[in-house]
N, C-alpha and C. Protein backbone atom coordinates (compact mmCIF):
# COMPACT_ATOMS: atom_id res chain seq x y z
N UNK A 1 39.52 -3.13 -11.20
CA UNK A 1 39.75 -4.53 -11.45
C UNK A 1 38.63 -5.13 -12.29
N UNK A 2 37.28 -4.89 -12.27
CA UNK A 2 35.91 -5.20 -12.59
C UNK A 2 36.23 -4.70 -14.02
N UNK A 3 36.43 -3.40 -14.32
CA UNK A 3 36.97 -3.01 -15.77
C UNK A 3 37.72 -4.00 -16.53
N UNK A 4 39.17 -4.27 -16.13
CA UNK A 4 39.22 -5.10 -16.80
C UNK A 4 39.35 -6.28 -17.20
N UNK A 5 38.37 -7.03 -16.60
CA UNK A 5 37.62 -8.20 -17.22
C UNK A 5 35.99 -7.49 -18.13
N UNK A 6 35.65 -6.66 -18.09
CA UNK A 6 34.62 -6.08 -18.64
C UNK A 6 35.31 -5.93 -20.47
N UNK A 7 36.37 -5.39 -20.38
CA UNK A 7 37.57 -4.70 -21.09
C UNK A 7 37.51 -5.60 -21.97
N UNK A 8 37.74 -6.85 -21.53
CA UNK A 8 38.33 -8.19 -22.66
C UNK A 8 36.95 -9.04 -23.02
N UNK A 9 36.25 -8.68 -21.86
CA UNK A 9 35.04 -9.72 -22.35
C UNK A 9 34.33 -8.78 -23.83
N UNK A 10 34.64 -7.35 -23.72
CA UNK A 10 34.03 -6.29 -24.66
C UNK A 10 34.90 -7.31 -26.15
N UNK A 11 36.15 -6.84 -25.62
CA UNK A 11 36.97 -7.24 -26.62
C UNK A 11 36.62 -8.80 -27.67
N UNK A 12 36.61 -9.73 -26.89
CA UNK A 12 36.40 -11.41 -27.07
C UNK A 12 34.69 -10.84 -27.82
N UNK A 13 34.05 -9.82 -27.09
CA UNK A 13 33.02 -9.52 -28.34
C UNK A 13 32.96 -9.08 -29.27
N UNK A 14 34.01 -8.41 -29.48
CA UNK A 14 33.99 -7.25 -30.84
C UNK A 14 34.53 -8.33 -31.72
N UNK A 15 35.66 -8.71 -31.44
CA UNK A 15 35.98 -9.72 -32.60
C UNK A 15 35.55 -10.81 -32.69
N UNK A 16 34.51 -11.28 -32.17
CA UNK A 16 33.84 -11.87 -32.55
C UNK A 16 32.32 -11.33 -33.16
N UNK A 17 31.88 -10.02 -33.02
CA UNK A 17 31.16 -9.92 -34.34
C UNK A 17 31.52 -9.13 -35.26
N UNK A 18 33.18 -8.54 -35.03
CA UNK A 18 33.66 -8.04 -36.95
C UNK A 18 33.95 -9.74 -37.02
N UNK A 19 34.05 -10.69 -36.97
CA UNK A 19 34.55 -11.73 -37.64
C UNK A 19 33.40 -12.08 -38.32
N UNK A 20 32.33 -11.88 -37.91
CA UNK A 20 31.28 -11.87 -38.42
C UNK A 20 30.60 -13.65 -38.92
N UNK A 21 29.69 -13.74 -38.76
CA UNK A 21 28.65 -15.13 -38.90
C UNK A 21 28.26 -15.60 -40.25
N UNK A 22 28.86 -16.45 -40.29
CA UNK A 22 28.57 -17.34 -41.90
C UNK A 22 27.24 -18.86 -41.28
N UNK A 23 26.16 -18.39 -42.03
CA UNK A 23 25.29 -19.40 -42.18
C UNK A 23 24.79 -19.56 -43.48
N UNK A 24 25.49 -19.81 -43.99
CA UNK A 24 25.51 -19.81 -45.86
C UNK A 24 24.29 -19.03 -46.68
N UNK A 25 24.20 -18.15 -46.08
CA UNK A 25 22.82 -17.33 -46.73
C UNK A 25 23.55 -16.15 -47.70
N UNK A 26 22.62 -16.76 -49.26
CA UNK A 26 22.96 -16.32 -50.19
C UNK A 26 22.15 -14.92 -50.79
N UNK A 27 22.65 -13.78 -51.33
CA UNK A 27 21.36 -12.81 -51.25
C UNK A 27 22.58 -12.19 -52.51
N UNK A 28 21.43 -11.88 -53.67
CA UNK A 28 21.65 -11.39 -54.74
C UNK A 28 21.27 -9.65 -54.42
N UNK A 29 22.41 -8.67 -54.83
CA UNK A 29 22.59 -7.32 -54.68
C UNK A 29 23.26 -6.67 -55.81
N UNK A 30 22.61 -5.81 -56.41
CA UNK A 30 23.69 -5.28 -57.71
C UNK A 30 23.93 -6.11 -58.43
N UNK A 31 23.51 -6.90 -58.70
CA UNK A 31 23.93 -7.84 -60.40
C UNK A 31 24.88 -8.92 -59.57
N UNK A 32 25.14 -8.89 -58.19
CA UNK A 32 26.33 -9.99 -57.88
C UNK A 32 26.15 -10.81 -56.78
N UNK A 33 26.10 -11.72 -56.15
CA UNK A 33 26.05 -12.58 -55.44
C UNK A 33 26.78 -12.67 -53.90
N UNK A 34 26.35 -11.89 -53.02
CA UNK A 34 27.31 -12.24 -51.43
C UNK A 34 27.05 -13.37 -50.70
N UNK A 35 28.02 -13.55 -50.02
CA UNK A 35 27.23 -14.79 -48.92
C UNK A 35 27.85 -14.40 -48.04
N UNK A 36 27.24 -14.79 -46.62
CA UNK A 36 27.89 -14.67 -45.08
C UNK A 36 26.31 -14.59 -44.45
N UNK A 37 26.70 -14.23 -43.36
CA UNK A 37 25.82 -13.99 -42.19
C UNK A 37 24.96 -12.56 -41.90
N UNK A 38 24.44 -12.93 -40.82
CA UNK A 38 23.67 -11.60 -40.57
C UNK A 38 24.27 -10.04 -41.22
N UNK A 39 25.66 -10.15 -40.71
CA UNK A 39 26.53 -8.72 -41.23
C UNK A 39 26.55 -8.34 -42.59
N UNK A 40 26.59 -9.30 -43.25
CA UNK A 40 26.88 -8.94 -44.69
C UNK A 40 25.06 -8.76 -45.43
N UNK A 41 24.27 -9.51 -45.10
CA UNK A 41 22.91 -9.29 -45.24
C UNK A 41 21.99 -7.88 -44.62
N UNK A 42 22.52 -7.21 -43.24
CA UNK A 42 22.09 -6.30 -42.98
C UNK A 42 22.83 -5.51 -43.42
N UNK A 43 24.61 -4.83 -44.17
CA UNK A 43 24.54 -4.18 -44.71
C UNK A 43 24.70 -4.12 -46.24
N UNK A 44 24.06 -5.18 -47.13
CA UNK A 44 23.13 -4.92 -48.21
C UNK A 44 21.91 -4.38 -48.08
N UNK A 45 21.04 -4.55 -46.91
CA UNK A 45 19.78 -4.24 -46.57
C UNK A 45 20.08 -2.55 -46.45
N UNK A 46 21.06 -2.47 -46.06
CA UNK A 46 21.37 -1.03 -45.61
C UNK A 46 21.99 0.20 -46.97
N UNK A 47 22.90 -0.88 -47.86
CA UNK A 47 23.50 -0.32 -49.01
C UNK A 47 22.12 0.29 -50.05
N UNK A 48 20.76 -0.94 -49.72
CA UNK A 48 19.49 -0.28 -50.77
C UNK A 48 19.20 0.89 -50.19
N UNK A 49 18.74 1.00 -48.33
CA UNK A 49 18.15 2.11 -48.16
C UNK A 49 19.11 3.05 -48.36
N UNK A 50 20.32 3.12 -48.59
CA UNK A 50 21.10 4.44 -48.62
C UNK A 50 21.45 4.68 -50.12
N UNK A 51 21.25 3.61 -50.83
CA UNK A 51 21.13 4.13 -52.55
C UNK A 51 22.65 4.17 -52.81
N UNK A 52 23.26 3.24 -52.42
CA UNK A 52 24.70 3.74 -52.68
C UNK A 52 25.32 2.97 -53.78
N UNK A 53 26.49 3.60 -54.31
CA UNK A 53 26.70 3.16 -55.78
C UNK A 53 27.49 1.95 -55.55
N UNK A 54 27.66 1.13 -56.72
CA UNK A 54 28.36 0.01 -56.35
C UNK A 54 30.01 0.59 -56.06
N UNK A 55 30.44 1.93 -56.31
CA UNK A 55 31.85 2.13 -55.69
C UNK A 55 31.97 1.63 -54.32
N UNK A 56 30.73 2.82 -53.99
CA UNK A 56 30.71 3.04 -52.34
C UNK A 56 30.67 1.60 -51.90
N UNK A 57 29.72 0.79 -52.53
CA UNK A 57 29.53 -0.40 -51.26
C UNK A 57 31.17 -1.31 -51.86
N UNK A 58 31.88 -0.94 -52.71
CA UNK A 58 33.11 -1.50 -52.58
C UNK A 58 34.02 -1.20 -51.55
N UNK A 59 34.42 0.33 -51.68
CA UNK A 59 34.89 0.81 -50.79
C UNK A 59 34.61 0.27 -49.30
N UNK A 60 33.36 0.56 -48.83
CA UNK A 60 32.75 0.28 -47.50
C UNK A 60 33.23 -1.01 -47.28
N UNK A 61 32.83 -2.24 -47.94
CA UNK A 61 33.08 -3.95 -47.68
C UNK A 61 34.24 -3.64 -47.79
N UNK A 62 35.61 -3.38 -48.63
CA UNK A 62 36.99 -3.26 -48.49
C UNK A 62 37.46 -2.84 -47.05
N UNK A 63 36.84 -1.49 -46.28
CA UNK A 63 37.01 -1.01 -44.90
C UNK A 63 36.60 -2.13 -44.23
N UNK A 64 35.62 -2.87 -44.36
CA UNK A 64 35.27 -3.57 -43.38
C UNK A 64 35.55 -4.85 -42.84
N UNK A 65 36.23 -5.62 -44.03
CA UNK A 65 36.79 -6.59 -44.46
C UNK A 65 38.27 -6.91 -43.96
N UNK A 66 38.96 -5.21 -44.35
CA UNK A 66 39.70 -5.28 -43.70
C UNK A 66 40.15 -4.89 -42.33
N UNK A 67 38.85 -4.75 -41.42
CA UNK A 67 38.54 -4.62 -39.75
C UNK A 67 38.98 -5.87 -39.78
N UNK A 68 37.90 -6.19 -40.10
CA UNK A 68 37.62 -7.48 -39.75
C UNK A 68 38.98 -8.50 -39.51
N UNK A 69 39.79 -8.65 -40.73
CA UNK A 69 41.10 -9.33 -40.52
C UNK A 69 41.73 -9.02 -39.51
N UNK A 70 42.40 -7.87 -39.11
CA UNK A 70 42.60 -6.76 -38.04
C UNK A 70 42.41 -7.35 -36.30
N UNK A 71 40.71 -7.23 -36.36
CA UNK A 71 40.17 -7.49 -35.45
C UNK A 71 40.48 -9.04 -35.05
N UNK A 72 40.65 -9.74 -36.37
CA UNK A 72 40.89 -11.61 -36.09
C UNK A 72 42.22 -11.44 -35.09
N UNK A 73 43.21 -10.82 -36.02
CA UNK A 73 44.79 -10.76 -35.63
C UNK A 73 44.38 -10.54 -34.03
N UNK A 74 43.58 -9.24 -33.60
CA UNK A 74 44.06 -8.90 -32.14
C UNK A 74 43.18 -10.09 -31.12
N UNK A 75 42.73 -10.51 -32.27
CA UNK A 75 41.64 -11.59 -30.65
C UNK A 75 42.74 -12.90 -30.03
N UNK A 76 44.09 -13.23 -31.27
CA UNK A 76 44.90 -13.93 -30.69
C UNK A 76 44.97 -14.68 -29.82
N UNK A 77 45.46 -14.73 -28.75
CA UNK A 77 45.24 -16.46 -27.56
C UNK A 77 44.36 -15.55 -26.35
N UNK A 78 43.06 -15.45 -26.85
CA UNK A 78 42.41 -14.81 -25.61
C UNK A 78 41.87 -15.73 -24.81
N UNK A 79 41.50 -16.75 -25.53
CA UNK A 79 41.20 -18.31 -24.31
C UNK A 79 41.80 -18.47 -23.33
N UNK A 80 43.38 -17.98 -23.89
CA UNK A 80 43.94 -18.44 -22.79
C UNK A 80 43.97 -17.67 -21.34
N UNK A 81 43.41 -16.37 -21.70
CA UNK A 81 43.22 -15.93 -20.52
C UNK A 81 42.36 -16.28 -19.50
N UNK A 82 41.13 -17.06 -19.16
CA UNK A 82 40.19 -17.75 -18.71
C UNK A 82 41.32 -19.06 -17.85
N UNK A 83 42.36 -19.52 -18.71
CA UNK A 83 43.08 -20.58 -18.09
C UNK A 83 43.86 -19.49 -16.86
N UNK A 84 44.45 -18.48 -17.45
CA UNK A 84 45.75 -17.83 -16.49
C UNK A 84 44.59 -17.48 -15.15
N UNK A 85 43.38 -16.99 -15.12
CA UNK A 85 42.54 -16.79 -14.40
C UNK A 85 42.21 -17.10 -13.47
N UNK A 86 41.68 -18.89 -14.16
CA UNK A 86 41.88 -19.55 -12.94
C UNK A 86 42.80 -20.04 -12.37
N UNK A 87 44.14 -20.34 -12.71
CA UNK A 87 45.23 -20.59 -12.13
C UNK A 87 45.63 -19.42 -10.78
N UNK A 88 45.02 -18.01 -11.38
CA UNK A 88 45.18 -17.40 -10.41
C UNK A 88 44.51 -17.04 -9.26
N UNK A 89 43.46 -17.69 -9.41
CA UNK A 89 42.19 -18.12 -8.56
C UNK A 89 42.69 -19.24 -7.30
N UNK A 90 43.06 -20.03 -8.45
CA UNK A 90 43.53 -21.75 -7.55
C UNK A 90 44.65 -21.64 -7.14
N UNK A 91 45.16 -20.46 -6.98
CA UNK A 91 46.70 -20.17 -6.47
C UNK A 91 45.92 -20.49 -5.10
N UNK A 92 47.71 -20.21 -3.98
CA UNK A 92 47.29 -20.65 -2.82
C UNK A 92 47.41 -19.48 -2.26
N UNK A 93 48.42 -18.38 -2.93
CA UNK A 93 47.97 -16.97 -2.35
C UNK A 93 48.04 -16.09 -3.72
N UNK A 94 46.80 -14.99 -3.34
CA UNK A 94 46.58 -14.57 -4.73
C UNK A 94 47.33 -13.25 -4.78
N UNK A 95 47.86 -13.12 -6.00
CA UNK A 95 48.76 -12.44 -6.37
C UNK A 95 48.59 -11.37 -7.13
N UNK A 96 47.80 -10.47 -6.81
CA UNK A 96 47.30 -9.09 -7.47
C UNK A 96 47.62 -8.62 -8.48
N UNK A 97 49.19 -8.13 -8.47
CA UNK A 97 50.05 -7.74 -9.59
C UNK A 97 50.10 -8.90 -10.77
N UNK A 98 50.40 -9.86 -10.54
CA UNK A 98 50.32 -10.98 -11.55
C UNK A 98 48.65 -10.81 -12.15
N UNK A 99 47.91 -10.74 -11.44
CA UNK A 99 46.55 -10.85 -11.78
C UNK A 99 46.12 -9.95 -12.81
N UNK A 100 46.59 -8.47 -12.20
CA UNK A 100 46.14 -7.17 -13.17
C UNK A 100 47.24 -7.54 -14.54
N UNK A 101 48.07 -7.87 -14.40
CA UNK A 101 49.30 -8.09 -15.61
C UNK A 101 48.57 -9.73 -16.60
N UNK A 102 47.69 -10.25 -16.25
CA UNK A 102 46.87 -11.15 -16.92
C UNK A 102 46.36 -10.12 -18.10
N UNK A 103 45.91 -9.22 -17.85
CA UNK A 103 44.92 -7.99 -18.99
C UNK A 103 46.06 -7.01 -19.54
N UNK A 104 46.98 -7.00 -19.32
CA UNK A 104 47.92 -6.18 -20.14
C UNK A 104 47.91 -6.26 -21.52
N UNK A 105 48.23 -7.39 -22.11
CA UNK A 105 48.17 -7.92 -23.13
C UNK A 105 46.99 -7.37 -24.01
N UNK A 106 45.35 -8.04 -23.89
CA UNK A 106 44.30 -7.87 -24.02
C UNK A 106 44.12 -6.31 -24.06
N UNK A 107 43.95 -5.36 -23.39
CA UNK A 107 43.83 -4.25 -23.24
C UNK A 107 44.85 -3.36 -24.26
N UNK A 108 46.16 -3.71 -24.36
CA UNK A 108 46.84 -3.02 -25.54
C UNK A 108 46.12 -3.82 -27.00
N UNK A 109 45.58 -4.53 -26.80
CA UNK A 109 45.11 -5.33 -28.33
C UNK A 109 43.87 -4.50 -28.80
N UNK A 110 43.11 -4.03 -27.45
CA UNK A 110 42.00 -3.49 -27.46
C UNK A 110 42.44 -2.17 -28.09
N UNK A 111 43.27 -1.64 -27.35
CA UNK A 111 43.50 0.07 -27.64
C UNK A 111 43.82 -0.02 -29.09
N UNK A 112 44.37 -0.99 -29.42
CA UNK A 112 45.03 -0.91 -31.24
C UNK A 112 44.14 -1.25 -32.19
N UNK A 113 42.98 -2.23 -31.70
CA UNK A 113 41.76 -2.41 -32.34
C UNK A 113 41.09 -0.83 -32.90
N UNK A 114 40.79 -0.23 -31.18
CA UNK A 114 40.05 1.03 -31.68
C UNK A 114 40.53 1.90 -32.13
N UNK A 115 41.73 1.86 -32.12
CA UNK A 115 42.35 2.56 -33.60
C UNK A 115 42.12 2.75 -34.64
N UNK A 116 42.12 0.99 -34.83
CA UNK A 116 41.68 0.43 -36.31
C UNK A 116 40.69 0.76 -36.52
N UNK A 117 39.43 0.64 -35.53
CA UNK A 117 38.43 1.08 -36.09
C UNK A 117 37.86 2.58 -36.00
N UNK A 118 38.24 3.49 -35.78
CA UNK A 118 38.41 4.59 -35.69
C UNK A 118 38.88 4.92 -37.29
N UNK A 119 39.96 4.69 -37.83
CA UNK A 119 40.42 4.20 -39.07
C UNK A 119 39.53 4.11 -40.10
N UNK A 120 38.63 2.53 -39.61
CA UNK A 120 37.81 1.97 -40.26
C UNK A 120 36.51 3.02 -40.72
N UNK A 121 35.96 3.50 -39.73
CA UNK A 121 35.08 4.45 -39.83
C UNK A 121 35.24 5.96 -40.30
N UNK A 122 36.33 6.36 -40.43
CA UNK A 122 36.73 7.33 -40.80
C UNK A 122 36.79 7.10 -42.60
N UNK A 123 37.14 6.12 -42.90
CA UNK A 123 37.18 6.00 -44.11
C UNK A 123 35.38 5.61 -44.50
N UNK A 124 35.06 5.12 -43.58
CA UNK A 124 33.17 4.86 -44.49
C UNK A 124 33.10 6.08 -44.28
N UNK A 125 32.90 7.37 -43.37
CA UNK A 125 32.71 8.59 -43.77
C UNK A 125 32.89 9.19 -44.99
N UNK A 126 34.01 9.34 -45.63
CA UNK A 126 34.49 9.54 -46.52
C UNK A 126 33.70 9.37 -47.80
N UNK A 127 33.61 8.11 -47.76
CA UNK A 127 32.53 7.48 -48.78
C UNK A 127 31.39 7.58 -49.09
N UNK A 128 30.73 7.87 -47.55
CA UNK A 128 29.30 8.84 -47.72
C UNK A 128 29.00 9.75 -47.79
N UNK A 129 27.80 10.51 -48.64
CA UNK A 129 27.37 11.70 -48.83
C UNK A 129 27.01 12.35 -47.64
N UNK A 130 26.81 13.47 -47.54
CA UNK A 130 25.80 14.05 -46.24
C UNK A 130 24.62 13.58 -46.04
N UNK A 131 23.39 13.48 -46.56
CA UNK A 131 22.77 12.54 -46.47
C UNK A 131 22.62 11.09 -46.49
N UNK A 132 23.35 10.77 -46.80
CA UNK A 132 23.88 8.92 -46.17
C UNK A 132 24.69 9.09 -45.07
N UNK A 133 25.50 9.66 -44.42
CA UNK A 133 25.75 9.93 -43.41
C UNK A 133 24.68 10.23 -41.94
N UNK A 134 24.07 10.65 -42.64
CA UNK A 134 22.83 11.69 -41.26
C UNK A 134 21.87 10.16 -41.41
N UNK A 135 21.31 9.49 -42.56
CA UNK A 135 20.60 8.15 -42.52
C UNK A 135 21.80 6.96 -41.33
N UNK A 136 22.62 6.39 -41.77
CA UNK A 136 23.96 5.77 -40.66
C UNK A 136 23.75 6.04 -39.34
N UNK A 137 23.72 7.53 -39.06
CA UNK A 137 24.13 7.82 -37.97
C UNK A 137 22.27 7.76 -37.06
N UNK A 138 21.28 7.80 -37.99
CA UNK A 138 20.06 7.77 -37.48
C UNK A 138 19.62 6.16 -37.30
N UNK A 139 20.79 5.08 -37.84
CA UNK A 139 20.15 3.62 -37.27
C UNK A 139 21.39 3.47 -36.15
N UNK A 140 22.47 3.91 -36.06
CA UNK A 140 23.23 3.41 -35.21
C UNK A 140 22.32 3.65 -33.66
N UNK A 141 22.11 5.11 -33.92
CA UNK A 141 21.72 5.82 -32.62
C UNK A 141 20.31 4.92 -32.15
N UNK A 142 19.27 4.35 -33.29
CA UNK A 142 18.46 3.96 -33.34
C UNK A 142 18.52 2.66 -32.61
N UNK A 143 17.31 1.77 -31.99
CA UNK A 143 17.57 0.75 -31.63
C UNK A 143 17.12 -0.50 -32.29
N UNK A 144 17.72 -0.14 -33.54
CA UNK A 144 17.05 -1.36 -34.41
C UNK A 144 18.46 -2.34 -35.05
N UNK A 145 18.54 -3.35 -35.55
CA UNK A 145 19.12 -3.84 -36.01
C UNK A 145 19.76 -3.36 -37.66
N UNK A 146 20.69 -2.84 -37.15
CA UNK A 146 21.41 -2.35 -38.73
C UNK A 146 20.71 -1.79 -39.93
N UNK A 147 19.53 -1.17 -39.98
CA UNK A 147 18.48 -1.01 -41.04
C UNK A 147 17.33 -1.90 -41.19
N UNK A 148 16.90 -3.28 -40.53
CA UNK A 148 16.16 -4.20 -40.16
C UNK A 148 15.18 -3.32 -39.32
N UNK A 149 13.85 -2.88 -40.06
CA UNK A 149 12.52 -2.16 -39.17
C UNK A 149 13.11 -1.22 -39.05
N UNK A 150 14.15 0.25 -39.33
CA UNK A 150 14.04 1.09 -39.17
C UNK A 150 13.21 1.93 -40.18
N UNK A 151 12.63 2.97 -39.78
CA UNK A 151 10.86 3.83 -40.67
C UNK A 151 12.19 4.48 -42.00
N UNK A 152 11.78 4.51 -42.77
CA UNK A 152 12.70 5.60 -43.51
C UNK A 152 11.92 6.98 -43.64
């Protein structure tokens, strides 16, 4: 039962950071101009240390971009689950089955997400060399922020 509310609260997080944070910060990369938030700033920060061509970082922002939409679609009326919640809280007898059938919804949105991103990542593979690959996989594992203070 603890799962899934863990499940959706994961969820209500993921799409909310592929939707990713706009605080109008502007940062010149490759001859061209991005704007957005932390995400799009740490992976330019990330596109220098990995030397990647302006294909690749097309490709990559195209994968990610289109998570991202993806990820918007599945976050859908998740507010409203917090309302069905407590209704089922403030019931006068609580109703289990109704309760676990609150996360049905949420949880298939989830499973189709990580699809997507399964998807998603499969295709930035693609795009990277073996050595940009083995660098990726040494900040994910890492506990630093997206290439932000990791040693090269």
């Amino acid at each position: 039962m603890f799962g899934f509310i863990i499940g959706s609260a994961c969820l209500v997080g993921l799409a909310a950071m592929a939707r990713g944070r706009r605080h109008g910060f502007h940062h010149w990369h490759h001859g061209h101009r991005g704007r957005g938030g932390f995400g799009k700033r740490a992976l330019y920060r990330l596109f220098e240390r990995l030397d990647t061509t302006p294909g690749q970082e097309k490709a990559i922002l195209g994968a990610i971009d289109d998570f991202r939409g993806r990820a918007r679609d599945a976050r859908g009326d998740l507010r409203d689950i917090r309302k069905r919640v407590a209704e089922a809280v403030r019931a006068e007898h609580f109703d289990e089955p109704a309760f676990a059938a609150i996360f049905d919804e949420p949880l298939a949105r989830l499973s189709t997400l990580r699809d997507e991103m399964s998807k998603t990542v499969a295709s930035i593979h693609e795009t990277l060399t073996p050595k940009q690959r083995e660098y990726v996989s040494d900040v994910v594992e890492s506990n630093t922020r997206w290439g932000f203070g990791y040693a090269c």
